[in-house]
Protein backbone atom coordinates (compact mmCIF):
# COMPACT_ATOMS: atom_id res chain seq x y z
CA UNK A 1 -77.77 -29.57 21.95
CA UNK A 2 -76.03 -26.63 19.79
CA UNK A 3 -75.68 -25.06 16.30
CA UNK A 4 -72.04 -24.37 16.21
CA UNK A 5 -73.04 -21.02 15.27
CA UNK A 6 -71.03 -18.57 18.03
CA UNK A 7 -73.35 -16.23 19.92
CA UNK A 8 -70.14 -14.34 21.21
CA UNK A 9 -66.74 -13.88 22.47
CA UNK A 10 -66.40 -14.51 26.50
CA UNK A 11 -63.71 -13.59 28.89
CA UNK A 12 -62.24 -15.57 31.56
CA UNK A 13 -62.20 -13.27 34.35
CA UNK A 14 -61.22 -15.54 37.01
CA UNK A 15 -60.43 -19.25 37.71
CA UNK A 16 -60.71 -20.47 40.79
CA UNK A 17 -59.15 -24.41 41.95
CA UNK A 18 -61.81 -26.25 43.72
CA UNK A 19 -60.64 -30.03 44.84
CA UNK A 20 -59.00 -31.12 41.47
CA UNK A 21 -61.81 -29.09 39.60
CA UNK A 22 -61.97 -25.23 38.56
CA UNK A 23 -64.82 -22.59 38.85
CA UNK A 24 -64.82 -20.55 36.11
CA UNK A 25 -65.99 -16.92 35.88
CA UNK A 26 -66.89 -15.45 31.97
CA UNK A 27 -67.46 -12.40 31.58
CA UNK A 28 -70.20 -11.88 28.50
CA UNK A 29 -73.57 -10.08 27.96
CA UNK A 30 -75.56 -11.80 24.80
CA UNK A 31 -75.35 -15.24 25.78
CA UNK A 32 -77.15 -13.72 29.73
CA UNK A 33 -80.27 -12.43 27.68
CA UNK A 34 -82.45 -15.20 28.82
CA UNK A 35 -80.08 -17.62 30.85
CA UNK A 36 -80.62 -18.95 34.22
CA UNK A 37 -78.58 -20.85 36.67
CA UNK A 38 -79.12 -24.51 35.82
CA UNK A 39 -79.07 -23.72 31.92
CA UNK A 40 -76.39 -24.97 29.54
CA UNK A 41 -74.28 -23.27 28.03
CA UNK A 42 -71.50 -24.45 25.43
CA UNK A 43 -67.98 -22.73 26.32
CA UNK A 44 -65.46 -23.27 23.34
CA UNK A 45 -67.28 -26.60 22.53
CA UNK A 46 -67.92 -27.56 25.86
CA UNK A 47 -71.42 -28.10 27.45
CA UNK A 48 -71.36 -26.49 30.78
CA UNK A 49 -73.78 -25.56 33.49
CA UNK A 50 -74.15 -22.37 34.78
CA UNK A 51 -73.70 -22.14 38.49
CA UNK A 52 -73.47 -18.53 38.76
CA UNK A 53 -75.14 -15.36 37.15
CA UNK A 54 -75.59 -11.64 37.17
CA UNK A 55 -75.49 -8.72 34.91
CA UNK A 56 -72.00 -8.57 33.63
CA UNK A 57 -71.24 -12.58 33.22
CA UNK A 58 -71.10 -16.08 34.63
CA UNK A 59 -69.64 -18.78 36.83
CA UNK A 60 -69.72 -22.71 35.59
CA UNK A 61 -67.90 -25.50 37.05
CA UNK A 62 -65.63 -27.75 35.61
CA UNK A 63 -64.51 -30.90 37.05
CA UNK A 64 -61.18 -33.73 36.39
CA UNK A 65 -63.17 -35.14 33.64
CA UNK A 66 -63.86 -32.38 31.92
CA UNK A 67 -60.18 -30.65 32.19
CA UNK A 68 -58.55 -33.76 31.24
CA UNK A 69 -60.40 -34.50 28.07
CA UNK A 70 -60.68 -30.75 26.90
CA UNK A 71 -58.38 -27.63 26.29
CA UNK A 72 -60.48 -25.59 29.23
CA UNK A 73 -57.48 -27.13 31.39
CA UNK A 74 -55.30 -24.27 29.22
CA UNK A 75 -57.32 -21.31 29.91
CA UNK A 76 -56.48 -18.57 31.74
CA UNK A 77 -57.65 -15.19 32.96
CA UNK A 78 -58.08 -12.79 29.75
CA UNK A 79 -58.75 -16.17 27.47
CA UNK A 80 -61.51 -15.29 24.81
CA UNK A 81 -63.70 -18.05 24.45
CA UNK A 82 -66.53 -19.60 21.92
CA UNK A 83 -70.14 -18.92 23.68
CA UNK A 84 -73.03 -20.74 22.12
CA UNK A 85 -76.38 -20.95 24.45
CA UNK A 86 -78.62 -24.20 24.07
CA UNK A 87 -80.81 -24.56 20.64
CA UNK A 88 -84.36 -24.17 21.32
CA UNK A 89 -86.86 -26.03 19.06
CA UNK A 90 -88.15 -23.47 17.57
CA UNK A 91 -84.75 -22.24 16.08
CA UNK A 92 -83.24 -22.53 12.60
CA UNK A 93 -80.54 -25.31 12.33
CA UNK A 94 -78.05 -22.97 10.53
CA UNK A 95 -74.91 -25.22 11.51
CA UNK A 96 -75.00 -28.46 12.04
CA UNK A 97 -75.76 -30.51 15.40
CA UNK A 98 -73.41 -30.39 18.17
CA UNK A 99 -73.48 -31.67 21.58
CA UNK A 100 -70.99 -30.22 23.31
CA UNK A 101 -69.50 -33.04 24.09
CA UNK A 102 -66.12 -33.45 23.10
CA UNK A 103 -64.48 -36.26 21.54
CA UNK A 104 -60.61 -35.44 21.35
CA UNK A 105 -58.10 -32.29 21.45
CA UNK A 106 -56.67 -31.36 18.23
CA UNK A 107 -53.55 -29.49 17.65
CA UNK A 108 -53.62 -26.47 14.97
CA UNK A 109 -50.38 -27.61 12.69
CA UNK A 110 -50.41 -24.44 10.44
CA UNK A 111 -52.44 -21.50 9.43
CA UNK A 112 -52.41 -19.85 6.31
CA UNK A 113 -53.74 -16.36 4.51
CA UNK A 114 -56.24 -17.75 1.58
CA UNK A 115 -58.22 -14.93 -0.22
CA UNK A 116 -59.78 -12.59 2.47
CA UNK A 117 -59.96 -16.25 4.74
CA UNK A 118 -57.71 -18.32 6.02
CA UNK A 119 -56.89 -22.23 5.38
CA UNK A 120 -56.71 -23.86 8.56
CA UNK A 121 -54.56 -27.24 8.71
CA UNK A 122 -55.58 -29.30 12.22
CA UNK A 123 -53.62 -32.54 13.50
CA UNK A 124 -56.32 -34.78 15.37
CA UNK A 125 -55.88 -37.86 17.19
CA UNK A 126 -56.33 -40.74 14.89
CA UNK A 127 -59.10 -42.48 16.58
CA UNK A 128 -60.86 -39.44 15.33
CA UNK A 129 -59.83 -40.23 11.38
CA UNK A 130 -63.02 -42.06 10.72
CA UNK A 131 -65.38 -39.70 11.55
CA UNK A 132 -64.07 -36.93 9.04
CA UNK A 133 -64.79 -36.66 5.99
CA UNK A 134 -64.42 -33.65 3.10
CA UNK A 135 -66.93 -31.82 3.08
CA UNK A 136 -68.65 -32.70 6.43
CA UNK A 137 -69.01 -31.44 9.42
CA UNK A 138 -66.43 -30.65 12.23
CA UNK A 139 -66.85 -28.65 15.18
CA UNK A 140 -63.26 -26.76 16.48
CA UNK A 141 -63.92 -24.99 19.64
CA UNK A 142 -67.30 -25.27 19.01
CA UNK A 143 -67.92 -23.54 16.10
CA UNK A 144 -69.26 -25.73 12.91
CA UNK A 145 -67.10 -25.78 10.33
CA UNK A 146 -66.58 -27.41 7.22
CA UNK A 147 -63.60 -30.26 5.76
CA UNK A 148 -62.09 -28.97 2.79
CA UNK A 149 -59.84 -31.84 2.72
CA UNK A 150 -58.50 -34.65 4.47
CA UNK A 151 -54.91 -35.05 4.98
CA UNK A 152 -52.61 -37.56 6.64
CA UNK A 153 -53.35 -37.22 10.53
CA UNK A 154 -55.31 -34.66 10.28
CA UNK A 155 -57.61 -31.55 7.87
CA UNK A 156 -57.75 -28.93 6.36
CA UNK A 157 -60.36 -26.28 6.65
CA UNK A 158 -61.09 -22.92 5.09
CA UNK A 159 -62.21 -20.29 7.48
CA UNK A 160 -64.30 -17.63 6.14
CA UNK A 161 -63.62 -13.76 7.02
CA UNK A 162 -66.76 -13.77 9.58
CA UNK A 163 -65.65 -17.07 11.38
CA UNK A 164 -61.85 -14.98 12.04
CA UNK A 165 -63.72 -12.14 13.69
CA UNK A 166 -66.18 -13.34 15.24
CA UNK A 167 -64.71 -16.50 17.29
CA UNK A 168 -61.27 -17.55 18.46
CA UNK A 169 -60.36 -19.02 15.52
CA UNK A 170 -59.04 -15.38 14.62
CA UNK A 171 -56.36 -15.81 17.25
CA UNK A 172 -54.99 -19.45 16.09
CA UNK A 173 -51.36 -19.88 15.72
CA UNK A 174 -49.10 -23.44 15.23
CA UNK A 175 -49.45 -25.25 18.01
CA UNK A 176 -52.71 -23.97 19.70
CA UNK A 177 -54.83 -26.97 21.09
CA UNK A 178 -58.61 -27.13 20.11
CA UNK A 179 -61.42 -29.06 21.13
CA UNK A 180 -63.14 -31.45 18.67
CA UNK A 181 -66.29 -32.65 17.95
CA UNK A 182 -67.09 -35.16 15.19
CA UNK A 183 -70.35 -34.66 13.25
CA UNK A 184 -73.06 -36.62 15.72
CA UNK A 185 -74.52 -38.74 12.50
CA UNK A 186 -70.95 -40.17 11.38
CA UNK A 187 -70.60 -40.80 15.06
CA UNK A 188 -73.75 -43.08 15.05
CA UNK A 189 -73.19 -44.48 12.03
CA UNK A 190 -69.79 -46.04 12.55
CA UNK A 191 -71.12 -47.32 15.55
CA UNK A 192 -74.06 -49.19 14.02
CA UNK A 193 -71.72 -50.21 11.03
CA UNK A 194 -69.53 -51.96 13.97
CA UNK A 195 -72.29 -53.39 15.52
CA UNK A 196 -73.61 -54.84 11.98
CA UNK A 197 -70.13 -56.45 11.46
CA UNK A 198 -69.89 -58.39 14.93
CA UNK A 199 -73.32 -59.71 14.56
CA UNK A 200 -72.45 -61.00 10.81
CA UNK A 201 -69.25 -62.16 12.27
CA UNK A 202 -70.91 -64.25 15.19
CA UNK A 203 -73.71 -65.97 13.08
């Protein structure tokens, strides 16, 4: 489980095919403070293990499933990407929860200057639609962020000054695929909503 609060900016230092799956090597330092091989580590949204360790970065894995459903397919050597280590229990919730487990790939449509931010307009898959809501939670890339307002096939958000420097979200152009995570309690919710609607329907 994550915050969607960005511990740092990685960088793909090498990917390497194995089978129909990649090893990837990310180069980073805060994100290493306490991690060990076996921990989880969320890479641009994605909850990864790491396979690989040592002073200056890290090696995960990443197999079909994962590159099919995801952008990490897209990367390449020099990529920054979101890090985000594991919450503990003891930490402060300052985002919102996140799995790292992502539910579609959105496509950045157009991105604006707004103030000393930027307004962010996303086209999502439309499966996705009834999960997002203004004003709650979205994870792009892994980082939480906020709906400012729903539009046809897709959102608007508006990025703050500190979210542009401090994740890849700085670097986001038209066209630029993103992974997406819909807020975990909407998730749920729908799904019990369903479930309450074929039981009414079947008695």
């Amino acid at each position: 489980m994550f915050t969607g609060l960005i511990e740092e900016l990685g960088t793909i230092e090498a990917i390497e095919a194995r089978g129909a799956g990649r090893r990837i090597r990310v180069g980073a330092s805060a994100v290493l403070a306490d991690a060990r091989v076996g921990d989880s580590l969320s890479i641009d949204g994605c909850c990864l293990t790491l396979v690989e360790r040592d002073a200056r970065g890290f090696a995960v894995e990443a197999v079909p499933e994962t590159l099919a459903r995801t952008t990490l397919g897209d990367r390449v050597s020099g990529d920054r990407v979101n890090l985000e280590r594991a919450l503990r229990v003891d930490q402060r919730l300052g985002g919102h929860l996140v799995q790292g487990h992502v539910d579609g790939v959105g496509v950045v449509r157009a991105v604006a200057a707004e103030g000393e931010g930027s307004r962010l307009t996303l086209d999502f898959p439309g499966a996705l639609a009834r999960f997002v809501a203004e004003k709650g939670s979205l994870a792009v890339d892994g980082v939480s962020l906020t709906v400012a307002r729903e539009i046809t096939g897709g959102c608007e958000i508006a990025l703050i000054p500190h979210t542009l420097q401090h994740t890849t979200a700085g670097g986001y152009g038209p066209g630029r695929r993103v992974n997406l995570e819909v807020d975990l309690v909407a998730r749920y919710l729908a799904r019990l909503l369903d479930e309450s609607g074929a039981s009414r329907r079947t008695t």
